[in-house]
Structure formats: C-alpha cells, structure tokens
Protein backbone atom coordinates (compact mmCIF):
# COMPACT_ATOMS: atom_id res chain seq x y z
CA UNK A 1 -17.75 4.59 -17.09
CA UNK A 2 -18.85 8.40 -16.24
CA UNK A 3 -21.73 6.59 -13.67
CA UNK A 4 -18.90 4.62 -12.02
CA UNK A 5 -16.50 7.17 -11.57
CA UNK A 6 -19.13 9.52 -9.94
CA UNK A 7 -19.76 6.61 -7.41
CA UNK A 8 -16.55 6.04 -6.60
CA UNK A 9 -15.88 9.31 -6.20
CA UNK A 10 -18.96 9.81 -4.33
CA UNK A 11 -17.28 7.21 -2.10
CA UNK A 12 -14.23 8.60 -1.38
CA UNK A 13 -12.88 9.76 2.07
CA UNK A 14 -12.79 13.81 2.40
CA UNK A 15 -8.91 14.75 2.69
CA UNK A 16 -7.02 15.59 5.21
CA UNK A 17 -6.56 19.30 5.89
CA UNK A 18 -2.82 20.71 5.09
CA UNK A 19 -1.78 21.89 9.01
CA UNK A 20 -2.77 18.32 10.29
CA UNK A 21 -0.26 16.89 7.30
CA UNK A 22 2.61 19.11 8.10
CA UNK A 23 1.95 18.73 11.84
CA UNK A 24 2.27 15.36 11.77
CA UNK A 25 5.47 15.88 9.21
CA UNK A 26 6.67 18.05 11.88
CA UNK A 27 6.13 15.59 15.04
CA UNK A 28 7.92 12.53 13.31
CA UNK A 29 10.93 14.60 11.97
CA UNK A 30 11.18 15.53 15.70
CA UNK A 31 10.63 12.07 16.63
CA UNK A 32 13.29 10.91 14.64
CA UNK A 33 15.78 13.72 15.54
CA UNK A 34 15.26 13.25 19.23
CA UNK A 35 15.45 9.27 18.92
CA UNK A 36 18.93 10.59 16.83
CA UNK A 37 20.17 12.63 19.97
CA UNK A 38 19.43 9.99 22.64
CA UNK A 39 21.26 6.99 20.67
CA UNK A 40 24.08 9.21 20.00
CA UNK A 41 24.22 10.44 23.66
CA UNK A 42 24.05 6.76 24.94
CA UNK A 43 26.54 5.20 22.67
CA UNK A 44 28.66 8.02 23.21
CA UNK A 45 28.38 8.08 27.07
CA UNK A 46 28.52 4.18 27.57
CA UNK A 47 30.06 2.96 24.40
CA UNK A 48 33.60 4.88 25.04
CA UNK A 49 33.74 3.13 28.65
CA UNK A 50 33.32 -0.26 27.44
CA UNK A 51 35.97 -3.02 28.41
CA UNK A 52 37.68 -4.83 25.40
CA UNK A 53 36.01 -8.38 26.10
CA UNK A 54 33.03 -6.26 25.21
CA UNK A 55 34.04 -4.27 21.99
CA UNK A 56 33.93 -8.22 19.54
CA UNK A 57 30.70 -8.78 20.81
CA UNK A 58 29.34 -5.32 19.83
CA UNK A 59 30.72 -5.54 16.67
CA UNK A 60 28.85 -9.01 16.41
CA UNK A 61 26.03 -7.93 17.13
CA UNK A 62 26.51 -4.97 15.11
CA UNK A 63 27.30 -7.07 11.75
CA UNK A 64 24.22 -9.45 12.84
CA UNK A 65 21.48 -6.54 12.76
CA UNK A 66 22.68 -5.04 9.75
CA UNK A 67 22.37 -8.91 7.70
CA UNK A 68 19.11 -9.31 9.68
CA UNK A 69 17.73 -5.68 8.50
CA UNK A 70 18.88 -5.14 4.80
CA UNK A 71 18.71 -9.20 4.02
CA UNK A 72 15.79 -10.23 5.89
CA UNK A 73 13.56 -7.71 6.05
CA UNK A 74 14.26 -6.22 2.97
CA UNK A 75 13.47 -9.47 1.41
CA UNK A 76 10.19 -9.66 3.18
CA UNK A 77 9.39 -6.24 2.42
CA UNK A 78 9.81 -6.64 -1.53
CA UNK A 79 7.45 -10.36 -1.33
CA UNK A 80 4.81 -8.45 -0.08
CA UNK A 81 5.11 -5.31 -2.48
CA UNK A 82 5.57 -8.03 -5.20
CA UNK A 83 2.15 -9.70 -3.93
CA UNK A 84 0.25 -6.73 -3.56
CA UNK A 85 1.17 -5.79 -7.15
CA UNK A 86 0.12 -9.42 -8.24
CA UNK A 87 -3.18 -8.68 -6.19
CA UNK A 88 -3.99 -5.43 -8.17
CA UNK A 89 -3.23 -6.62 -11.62
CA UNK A 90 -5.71 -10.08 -11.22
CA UNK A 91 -8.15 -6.95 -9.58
CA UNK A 92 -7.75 -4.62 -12.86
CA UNK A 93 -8.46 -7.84 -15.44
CA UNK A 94 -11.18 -8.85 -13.19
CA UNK A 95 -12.28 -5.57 -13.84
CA UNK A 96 -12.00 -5.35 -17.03
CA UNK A 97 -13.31 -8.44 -17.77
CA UNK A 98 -16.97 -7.28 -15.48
CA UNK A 99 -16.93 -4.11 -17.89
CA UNK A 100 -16.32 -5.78 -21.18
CA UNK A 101 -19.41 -8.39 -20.60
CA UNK A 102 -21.62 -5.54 -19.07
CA UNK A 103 -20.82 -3.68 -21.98
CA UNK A 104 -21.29 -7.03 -24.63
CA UNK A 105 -24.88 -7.66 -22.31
CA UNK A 106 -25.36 -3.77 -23.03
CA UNK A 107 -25.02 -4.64 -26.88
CA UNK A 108 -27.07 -7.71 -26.96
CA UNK A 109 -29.81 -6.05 -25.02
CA UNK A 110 -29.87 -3.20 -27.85
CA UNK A 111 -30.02 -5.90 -30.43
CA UNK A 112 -32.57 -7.84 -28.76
CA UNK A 113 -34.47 -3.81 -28.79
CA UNK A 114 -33.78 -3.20 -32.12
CA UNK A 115 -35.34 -6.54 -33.01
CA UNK A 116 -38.33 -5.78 -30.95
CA UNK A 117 -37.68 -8.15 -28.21
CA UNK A 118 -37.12 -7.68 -24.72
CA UNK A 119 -33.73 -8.58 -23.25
CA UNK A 120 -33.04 -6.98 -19.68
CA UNK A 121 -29.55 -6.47 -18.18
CA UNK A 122 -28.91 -7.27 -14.53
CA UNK A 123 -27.14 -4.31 -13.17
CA UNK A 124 -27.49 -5.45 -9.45
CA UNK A 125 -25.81 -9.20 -10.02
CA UNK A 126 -23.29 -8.21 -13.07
CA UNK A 127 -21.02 -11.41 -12.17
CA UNK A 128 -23.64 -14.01 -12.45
C-alpha cells in the first residue's frame, strides 16, 4: 500500500499557487457583480416602460425559466452526480478486489517459498 501511495503521489499535479486562487476568486465575484449591475440596470431601464400586452408574457416567461432551471436542470444535475458516485464505488471494489488477490497471490507465492518451490507474481499484468 506504502509503494502505491508514493506513486500516486509521485503522480500528482503540483498545486496551484494561493494569488492565482484568490485572483481568480476575485475576477468571478466581479464577474458576477457586474453581470448583477447590468441586469438590474436593463430591467430597470426597459422593464418600467413596458406596455401591459407585454407585462403576461414576461411573467410567462418568467414562471417558464424558473420550472425549466430548478426542475430540469436540477434533475439532470443530480443523475449525473448520482452516476458519477455509482462510477466511483464499482472503481473502489474493483480496487479492492485487484489488492485483495495481489495480496492472496502475495501469500501463495510465500507458501509456494516456504515449501521450496518457485511461484512468481505478475506485478506488470495484476488483472489477468
């Protein structure tokens, strides 16, 4: 376990430095406050001048975004987190599974040692 962990970790991706986190914080928080400002400035500007044939259609479409956003894509949103979780789980007992027969091959090579006979464990093909 201590060999795989040092490869993995030997693997991993160096991190990103704190200033390029908190600048990139920084730039969506502005993002989202100037995205704020604009919308507010439009519907304020446009949506106070707007004839009453037009004010039951807003509303409309109004009611139809918010169904489409917290029913739709909500829904979609928690399949896929529900799949991904599925995905990791069969990934961990697949895992497990790999370790638990390397480690019974492990075993029956020592026996096979102990016996005076040769038994070799194939570290580069452990799933076949």
């Amino acid at each position: 376990v201590g060999a795989a962990k040092k490869r993995h970790d030997e693997k991993a991706p160096k991190p990103v430095p704190d200033y390029i986190v908190q600048y990139s914080l920084g730039a969506v928080q502005l993002f989202v406050v100037f995205n704020i400002l604009v919308f507010t400035g439009i519907i304020t500007l446009y949506g106070t001048y707007l004839p009453p044939s037009a004010v039951y259609p807003t509303y409309a479409a109004t009611i139809v975004g918010v169904v489409i956003n917290l029913g739709l894509f909500e829904s979609v949103k928690c399949v896929v987190i529900c799949c991904l979780s599925m995905v990791h789980d069969e990934s961990e007992k697949r895992d497990l599974e790999l370790r638990a027969r390397r480690a019974r091959m492990e075993m029956k090579a020592q026996r096979f040692h102990q016996r005076g006979r040769r038994f070799v464990v194939n570290e580069k093909n452990p799933g076949h």
